[in-house]
Protein backbone atom coordinates (compact mmCIF):
# COMPACT_ATOMS: atom_id res chain seq x y z
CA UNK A 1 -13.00 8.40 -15.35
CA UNK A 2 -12.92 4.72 -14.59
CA UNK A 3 -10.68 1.37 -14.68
CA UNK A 4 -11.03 0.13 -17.94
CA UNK A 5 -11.69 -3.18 -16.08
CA UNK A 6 -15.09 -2.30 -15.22
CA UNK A 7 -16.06 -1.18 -18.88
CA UNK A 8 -14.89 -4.41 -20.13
CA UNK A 9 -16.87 -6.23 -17.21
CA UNK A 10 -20.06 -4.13 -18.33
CA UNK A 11 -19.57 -4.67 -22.34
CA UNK A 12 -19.27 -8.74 -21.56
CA UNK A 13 -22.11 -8.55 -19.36
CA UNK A 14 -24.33 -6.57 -22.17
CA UNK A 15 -23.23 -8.37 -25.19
CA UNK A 16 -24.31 -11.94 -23.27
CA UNK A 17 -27.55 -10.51 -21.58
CA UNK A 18 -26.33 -11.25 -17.65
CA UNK A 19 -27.23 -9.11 -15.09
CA UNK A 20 -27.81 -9.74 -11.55
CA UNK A 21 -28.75 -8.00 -8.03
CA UNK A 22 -26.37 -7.34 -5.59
CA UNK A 23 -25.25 -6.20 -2.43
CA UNK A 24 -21.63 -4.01 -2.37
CA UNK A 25 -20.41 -3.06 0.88
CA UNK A 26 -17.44 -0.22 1.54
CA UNK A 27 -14.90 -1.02 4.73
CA UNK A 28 -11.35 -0.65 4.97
CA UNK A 29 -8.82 -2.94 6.45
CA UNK A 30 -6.71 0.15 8.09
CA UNK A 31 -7.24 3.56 8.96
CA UNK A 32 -3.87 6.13 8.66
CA UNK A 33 -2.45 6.77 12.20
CA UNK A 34 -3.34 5.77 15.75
CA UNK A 35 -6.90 7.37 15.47
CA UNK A 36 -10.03 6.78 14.55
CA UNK A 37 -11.03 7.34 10.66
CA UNK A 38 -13.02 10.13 9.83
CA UNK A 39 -15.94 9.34 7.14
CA UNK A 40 -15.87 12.05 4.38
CA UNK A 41 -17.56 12.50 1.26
CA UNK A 42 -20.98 11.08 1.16
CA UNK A 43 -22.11 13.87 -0.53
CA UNK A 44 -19.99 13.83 -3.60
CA UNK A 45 -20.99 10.04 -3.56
CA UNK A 46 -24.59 11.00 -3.57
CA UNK A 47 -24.35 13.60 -6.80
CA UNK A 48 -22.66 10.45 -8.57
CA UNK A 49 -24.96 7.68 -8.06
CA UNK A 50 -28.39 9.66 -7.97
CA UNK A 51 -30.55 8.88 -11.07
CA UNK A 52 -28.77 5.10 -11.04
CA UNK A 53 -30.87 2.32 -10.14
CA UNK A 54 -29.51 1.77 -6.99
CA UNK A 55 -30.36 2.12 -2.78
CA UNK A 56 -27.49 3.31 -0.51
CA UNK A 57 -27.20 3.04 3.13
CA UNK A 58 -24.32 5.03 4.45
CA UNK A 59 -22.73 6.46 7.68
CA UNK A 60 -23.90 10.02 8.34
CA UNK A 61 -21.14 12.20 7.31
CA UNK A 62 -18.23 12.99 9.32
CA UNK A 63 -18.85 9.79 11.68
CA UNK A 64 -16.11 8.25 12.98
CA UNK A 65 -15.29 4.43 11.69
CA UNK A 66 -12.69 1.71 12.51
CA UNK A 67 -11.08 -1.19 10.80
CA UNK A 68 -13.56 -3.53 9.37
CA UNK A 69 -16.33 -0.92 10.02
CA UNK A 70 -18.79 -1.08 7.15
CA UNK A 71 -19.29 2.11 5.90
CA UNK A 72 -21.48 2.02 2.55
CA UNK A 73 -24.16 -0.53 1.46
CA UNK A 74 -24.81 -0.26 -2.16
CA UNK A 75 -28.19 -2.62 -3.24
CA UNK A 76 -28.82 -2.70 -7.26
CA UNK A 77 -28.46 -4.45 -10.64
CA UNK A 78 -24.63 -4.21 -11.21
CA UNK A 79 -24.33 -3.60 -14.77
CA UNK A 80 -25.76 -0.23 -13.53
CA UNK A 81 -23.44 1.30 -11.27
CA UNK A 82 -20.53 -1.19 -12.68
CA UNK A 83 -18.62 1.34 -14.34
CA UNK A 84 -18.98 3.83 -11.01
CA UNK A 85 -16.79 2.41 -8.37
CA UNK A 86 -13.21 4.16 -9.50
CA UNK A 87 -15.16 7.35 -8.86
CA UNK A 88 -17.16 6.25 -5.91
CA UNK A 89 -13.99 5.44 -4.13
CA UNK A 90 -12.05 8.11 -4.96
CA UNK A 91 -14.39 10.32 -3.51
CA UNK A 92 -14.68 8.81 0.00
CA UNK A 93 -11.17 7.62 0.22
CA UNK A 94 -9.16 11.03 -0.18
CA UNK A 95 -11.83 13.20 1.48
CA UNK A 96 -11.70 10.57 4.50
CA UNK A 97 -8.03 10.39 4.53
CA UNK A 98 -7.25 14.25 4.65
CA UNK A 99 -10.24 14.43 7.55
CA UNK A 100 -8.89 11.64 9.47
CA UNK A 101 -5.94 13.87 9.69
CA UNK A 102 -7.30 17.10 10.48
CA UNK A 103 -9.21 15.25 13.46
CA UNK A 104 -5.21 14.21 14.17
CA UNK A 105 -4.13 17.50 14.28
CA UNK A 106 -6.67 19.21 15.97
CA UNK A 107 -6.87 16.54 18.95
CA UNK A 108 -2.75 17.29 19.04
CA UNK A 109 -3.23 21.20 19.30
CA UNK A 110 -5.38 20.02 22.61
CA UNK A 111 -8.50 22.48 21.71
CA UNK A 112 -6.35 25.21 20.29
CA UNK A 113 -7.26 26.71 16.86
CA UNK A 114 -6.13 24.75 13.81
CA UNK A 115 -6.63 26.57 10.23
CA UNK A 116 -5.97 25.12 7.06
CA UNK A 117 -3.75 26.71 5.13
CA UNK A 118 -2.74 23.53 2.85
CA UNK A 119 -4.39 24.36 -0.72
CA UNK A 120 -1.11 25.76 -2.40
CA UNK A 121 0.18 22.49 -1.90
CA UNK A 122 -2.47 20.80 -4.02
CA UNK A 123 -4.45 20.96 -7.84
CA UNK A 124 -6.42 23.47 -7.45
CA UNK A 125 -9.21 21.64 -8.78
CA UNK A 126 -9.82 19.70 -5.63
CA UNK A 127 -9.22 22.71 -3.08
CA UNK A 128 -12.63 22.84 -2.05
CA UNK A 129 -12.84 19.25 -1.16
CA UNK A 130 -9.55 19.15 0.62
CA UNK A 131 -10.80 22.21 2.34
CA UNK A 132 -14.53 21.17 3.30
CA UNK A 133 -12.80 17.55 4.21
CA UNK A 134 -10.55 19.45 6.77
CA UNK A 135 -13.11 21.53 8.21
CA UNK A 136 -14.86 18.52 8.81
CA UNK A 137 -12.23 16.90 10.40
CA UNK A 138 -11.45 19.31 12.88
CA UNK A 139 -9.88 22.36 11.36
CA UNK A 140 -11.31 26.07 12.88
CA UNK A 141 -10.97 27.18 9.35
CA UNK A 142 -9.99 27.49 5.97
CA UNK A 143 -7.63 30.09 4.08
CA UNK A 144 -9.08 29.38 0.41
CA UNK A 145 -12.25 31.99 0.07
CA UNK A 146 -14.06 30.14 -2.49
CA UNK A 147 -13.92 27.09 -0.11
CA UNK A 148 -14.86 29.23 2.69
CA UNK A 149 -17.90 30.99 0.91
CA UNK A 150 -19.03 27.11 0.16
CA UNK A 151 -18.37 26.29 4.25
CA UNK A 152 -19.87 29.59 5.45
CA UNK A 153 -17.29 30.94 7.18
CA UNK A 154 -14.63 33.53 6.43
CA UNK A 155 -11.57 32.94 5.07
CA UNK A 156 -8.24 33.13 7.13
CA UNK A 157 -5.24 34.62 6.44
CA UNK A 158 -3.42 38.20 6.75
CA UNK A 159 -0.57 38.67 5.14
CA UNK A 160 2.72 36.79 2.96
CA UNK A 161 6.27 37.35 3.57
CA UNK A 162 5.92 38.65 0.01
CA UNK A 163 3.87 42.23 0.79
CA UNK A 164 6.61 42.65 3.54
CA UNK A 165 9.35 42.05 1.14
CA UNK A 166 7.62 44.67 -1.15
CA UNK A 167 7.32 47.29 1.75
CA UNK A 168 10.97 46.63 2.97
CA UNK A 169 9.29 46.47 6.35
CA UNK A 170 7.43 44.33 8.60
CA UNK A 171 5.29 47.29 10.71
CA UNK A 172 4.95 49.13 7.01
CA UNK A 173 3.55 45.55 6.06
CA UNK A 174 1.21 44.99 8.80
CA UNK A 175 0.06 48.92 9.34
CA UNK A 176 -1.51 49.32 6.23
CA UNK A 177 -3.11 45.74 6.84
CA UNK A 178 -4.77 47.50 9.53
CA UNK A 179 -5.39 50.36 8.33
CA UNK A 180 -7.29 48.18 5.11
CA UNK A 181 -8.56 45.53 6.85
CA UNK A 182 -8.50 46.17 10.85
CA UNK A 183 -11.95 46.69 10.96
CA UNK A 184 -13.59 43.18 10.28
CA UNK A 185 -10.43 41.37 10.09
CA UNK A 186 -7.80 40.45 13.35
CA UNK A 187 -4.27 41.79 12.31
CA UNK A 188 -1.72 39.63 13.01
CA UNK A 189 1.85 40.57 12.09
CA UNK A 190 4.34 38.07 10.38
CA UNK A 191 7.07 38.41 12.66
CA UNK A 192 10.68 36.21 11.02
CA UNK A 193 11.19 37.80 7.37
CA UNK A 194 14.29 40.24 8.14
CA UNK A 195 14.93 40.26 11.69
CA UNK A 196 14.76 38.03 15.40
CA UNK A 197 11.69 37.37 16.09
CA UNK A 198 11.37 38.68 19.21
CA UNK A 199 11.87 41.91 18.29
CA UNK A 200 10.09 42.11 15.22
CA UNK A 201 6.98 41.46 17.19
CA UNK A 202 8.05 44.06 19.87
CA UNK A 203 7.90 46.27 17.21
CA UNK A 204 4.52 45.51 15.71
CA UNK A 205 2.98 45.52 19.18
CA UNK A 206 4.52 48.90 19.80
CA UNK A 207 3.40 50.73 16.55
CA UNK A 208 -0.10 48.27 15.43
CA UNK A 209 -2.23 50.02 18.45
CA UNK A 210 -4.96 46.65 16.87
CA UNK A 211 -2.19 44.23 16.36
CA UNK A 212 -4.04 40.44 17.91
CA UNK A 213 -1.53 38.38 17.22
CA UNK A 214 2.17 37.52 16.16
CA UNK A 215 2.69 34.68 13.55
CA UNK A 216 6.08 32.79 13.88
CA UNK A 217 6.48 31.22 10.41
CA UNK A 218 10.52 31.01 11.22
CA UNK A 219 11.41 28.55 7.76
CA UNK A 220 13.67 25.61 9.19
CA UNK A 221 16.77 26.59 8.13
CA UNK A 222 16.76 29.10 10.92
CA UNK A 223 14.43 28.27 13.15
CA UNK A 224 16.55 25.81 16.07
CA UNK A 225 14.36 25.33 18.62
CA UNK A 226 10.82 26.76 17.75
CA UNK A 227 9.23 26.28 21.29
CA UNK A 228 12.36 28.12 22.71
CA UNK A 229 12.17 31.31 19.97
CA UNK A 230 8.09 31.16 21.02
CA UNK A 231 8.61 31.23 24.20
CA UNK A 232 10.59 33.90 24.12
CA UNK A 233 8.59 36.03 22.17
CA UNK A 234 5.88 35.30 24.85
CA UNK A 235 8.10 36.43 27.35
CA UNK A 236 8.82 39.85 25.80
CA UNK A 237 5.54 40.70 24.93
CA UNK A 238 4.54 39.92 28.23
CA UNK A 239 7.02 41.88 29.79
CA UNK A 240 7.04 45.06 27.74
CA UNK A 241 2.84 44.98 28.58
CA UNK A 242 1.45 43.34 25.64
CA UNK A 243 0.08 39.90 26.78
CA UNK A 244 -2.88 40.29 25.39
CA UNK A 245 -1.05 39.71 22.29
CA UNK A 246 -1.32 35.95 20.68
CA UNK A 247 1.42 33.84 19.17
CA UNK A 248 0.36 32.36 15.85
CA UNK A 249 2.68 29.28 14.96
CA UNK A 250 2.98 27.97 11.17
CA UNK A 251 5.18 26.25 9.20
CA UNK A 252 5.76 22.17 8.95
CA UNK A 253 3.84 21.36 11.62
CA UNK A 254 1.98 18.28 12.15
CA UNK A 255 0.59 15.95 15.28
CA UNK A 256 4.83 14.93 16.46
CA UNK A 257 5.38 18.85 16.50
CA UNK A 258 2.26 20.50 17.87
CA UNK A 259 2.11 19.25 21.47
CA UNK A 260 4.93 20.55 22.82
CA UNK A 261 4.49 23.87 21.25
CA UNK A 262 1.03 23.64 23.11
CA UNK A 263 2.72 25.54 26.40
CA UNK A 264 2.96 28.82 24.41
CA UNK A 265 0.95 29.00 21.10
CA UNK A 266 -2.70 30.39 21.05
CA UNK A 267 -3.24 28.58 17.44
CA UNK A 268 -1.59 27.32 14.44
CA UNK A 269 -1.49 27.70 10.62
CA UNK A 270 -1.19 23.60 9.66
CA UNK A 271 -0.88 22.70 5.76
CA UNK A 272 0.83 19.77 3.61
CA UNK A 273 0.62 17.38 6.28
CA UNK A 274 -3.43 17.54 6.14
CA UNK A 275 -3.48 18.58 2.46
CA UNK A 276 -1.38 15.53 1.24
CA UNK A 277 -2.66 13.08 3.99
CA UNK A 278 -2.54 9.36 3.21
CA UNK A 279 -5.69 8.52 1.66
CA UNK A 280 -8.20 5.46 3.49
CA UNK A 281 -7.98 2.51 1.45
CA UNK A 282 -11.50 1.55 0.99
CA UNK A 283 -12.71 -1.01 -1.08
CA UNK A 284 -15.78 -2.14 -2.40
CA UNK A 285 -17.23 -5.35 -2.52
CA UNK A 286 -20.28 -7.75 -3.82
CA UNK A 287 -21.24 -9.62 -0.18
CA UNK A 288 -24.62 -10.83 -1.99
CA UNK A 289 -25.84 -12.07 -5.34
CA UNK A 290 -29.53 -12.52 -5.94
CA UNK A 291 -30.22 -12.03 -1.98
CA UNK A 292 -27.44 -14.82 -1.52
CA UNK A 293 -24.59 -13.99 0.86
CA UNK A 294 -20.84 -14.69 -0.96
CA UNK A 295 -17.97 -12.77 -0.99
CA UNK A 296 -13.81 -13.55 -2.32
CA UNK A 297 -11.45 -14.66 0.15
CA UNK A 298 -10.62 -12.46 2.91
CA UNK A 299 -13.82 -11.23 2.98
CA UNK A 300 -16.93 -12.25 5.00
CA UNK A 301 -20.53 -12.68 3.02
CA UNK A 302 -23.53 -11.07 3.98
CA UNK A 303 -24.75 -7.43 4.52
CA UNK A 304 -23.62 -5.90 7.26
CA UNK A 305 -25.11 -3.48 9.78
CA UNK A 306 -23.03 -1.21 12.54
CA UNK A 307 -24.48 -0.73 15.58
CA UNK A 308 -23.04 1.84 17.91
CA UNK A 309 -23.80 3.29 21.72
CA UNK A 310 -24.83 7.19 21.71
CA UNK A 311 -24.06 6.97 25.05
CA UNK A 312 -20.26 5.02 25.45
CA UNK A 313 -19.50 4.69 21.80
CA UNK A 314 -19.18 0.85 21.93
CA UNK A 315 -19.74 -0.77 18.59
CA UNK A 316 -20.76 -3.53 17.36
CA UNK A 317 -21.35 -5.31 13.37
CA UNK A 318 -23.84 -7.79 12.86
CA UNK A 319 -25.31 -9.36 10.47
CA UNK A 320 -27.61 -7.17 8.24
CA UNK A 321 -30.77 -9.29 9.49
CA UNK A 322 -30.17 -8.46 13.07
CA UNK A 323 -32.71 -5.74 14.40
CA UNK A 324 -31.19 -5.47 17.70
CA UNK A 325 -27.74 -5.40 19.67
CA UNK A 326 -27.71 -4.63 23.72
CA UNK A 327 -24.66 -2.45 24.42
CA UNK A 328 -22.40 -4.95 26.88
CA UNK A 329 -21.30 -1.97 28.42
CA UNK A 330 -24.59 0.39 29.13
CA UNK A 331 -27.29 -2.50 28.39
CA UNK A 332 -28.54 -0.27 26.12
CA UNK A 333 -30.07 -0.57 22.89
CA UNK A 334 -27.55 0.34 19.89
CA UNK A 335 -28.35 2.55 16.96
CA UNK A 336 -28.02 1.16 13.57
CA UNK A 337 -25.96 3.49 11.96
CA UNK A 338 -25.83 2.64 8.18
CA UNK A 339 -29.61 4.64 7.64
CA UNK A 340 -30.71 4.54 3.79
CA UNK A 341 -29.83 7.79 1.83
CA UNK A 342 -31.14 6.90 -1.49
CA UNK A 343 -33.64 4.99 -2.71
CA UNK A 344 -34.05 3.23 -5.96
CA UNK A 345 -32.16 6.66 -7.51
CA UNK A 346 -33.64 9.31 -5.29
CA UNK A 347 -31.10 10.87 -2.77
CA UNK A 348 -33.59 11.07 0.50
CA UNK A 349 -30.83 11.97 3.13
CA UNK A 350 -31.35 15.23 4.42
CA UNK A 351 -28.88 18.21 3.55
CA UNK A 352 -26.72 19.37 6.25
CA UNK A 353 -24.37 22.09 6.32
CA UNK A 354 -20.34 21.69 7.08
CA UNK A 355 -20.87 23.17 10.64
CA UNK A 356 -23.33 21.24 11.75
CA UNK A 357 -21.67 17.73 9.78
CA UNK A 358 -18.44 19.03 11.92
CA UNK A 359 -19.83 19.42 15.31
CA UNK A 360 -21.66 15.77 15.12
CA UNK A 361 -18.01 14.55 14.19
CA UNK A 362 -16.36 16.48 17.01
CA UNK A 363 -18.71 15.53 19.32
CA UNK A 364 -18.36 11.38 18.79
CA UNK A 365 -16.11 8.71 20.74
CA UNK A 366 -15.03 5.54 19.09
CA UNK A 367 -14.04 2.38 20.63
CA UNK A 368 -12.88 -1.02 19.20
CA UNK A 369 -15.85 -3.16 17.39
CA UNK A 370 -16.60 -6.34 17.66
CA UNK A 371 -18.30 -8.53 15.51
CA UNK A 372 -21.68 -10.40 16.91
């Protein structure tokens, strides 16, 4: 599963007995969106180029990068890993793109819930990594269960217009839900597959005594204005005593729509916008030969290091020889922030679970670097 290009590159190499050390680096030019990029996939990366004859220093996963940011040092013979980059890249850039848009989304819904519910749209293949890559990003949760068994967490998701088309009913639909799945499961009625909204969920408040929430899933034909139909679904529940009921909101949303559905909705259902995000176009190039720095044009030489504030989240690159950078901001020492994850073969980084990779990339600030 490679360019040809790189086979033929590795054959000529062979047959006339070259072979020489390098130093590859992974940045991007761009990153999708006004936001900062969101690195994914470092461990798919790892399964690929253990056992190769190679060190890696990488980015922790799920840190936040910028333009020109050097994410990936790869040190080794290249006839080794020659043949690896289609691959390599694949990996980071797709899983990067579609969290660089969850971390979109969620900072839109303004610390609402945010599920994924984007999988359909997709090969099936890669569900789990568009689902892990999400999570990552930002999302509260996923609505595959094989990806949520691999994320620890439980799957989301009630039920399809199709059961209520089935039952001829939307309370039919959503009592025997309950009655099913009430116990360990929040019941939230799909409230826009026969009737006006507002009264469908007046209806499944009345008769669901464990009803939690009303989705609006309204499809565009009919929907108008959403925010005005959600609002005044709010307002009837509220009045008729059940404001302790939530308003779920689905359906074609992204980061333009979200905000100013923010005033009424308790959480949303968002999928093809994160599922078929633009991917980050990484690329990966030799910046030494033999311990020599050289590069194409449009690229500078040299390894690179990244050195970012824990404290303000100023940044800095430098030159890989540098040991250490001053914040301007805090005076404070930086942290290099490419740390070696395999050595000569051996993956050495430590194994983290999706929670905890999603919190550390929740938790960071990123501001413009500058190169010292």
């Amino acid at each position: 599963m490679t360019d040809v290009y790189f086979e033929r590159t590795k054959e000529i190499l062979e047959r006339k007995d070259i072979d020489k050390r390098v130093k590859m680096e992974i940045r991007t030019k761009s990153v999708p969106g006004d936001a900062p990029g969101v690195f994914t996939g470092l461990d798919e990366v790892l399964d690929l180029l253990k056992g190769t004859d190679t060190s890696v220093w990488s980015l922790p996963e799920g840190s936040l990068f910028a333009p020109y940011d050097p994410v990936m040092t790869i040190e080794g013979y290249y006839r080794e890993f020659s043949t690896l980059e289609t691959p390599l890249l694949g990996f980071l850039c797709q899983a990067s793109g579609i969290a660089t848009k969850a971390r979109v989304v969620k900072d839109a819904a303004a610390g609402k819930p945010v599920f994924h519910f984007g999988s359909r749209r997709m090969h099936p293949a890669i569900s789990p990594m568009i689902g892990r890559s999400a999570y990552i990003g930002g999302c509260d949760g996923v609505a595959v269960s094989k990806t949520a068994k691999m994320l620890g967490t439980d799957p989301v998701g009630t039920i399809p217009h199709a059961l209520i088309l089935l039952l001829e009913d939307s309370t039919t639909a959503t009592g025997m839900f309950e009655e099913i799945f009430g116990g360990s499961v929040d019941t939230v009625a799909l409230v826009d597959t026969f009737g006006d909204e507002k009264f469908e969920a007046l209806e499944n408040a009345d008769l669901i005594e464990g009803l939690n929430a009303v989705r609006l899933d309204t499809p565009s034909s009919r929907r108008g204005d959403m925010l005005q139909i959600a609002k005044e679904v709010r307002w009837e529940l509220d009045l008729h005593g059940f404001a302790d009921v939530k308003i779920f909101i689905s359906g074609g949303l992204d980061e333009e729509s979200i905000p100013s559905l923010n005033e009424v909705a308790d959480a949303y259902g968002v999928g093809t916008s994160i599922s078929n995000s633009p991917v980050v176009d990484y690329s990966l190039d030799i910046v030494e030969i033999d311990g020599e720095p050289t590069a194409k044009r449009g690229k500078c030489s040299g390894a690179k290091q990244l050195f970012v504030c824990d404290s303000c989240g100023e940044r800095r690159i430098a030159s890989w020889e540098v040991e250490e950078v001053s914040c301007p901001r805090c005076e404070k020492s930086m942290d290099k922030k490419l740390v070696k994850v395999i050595e000569e073969g051996e993956v050495i980084a430590a194994d983290r679970e999706p929670k905890e990779i999603r919190d550390y990339s929740l938790n960071q600030t990123l501001t413009t670097p500058k190169t010292t």
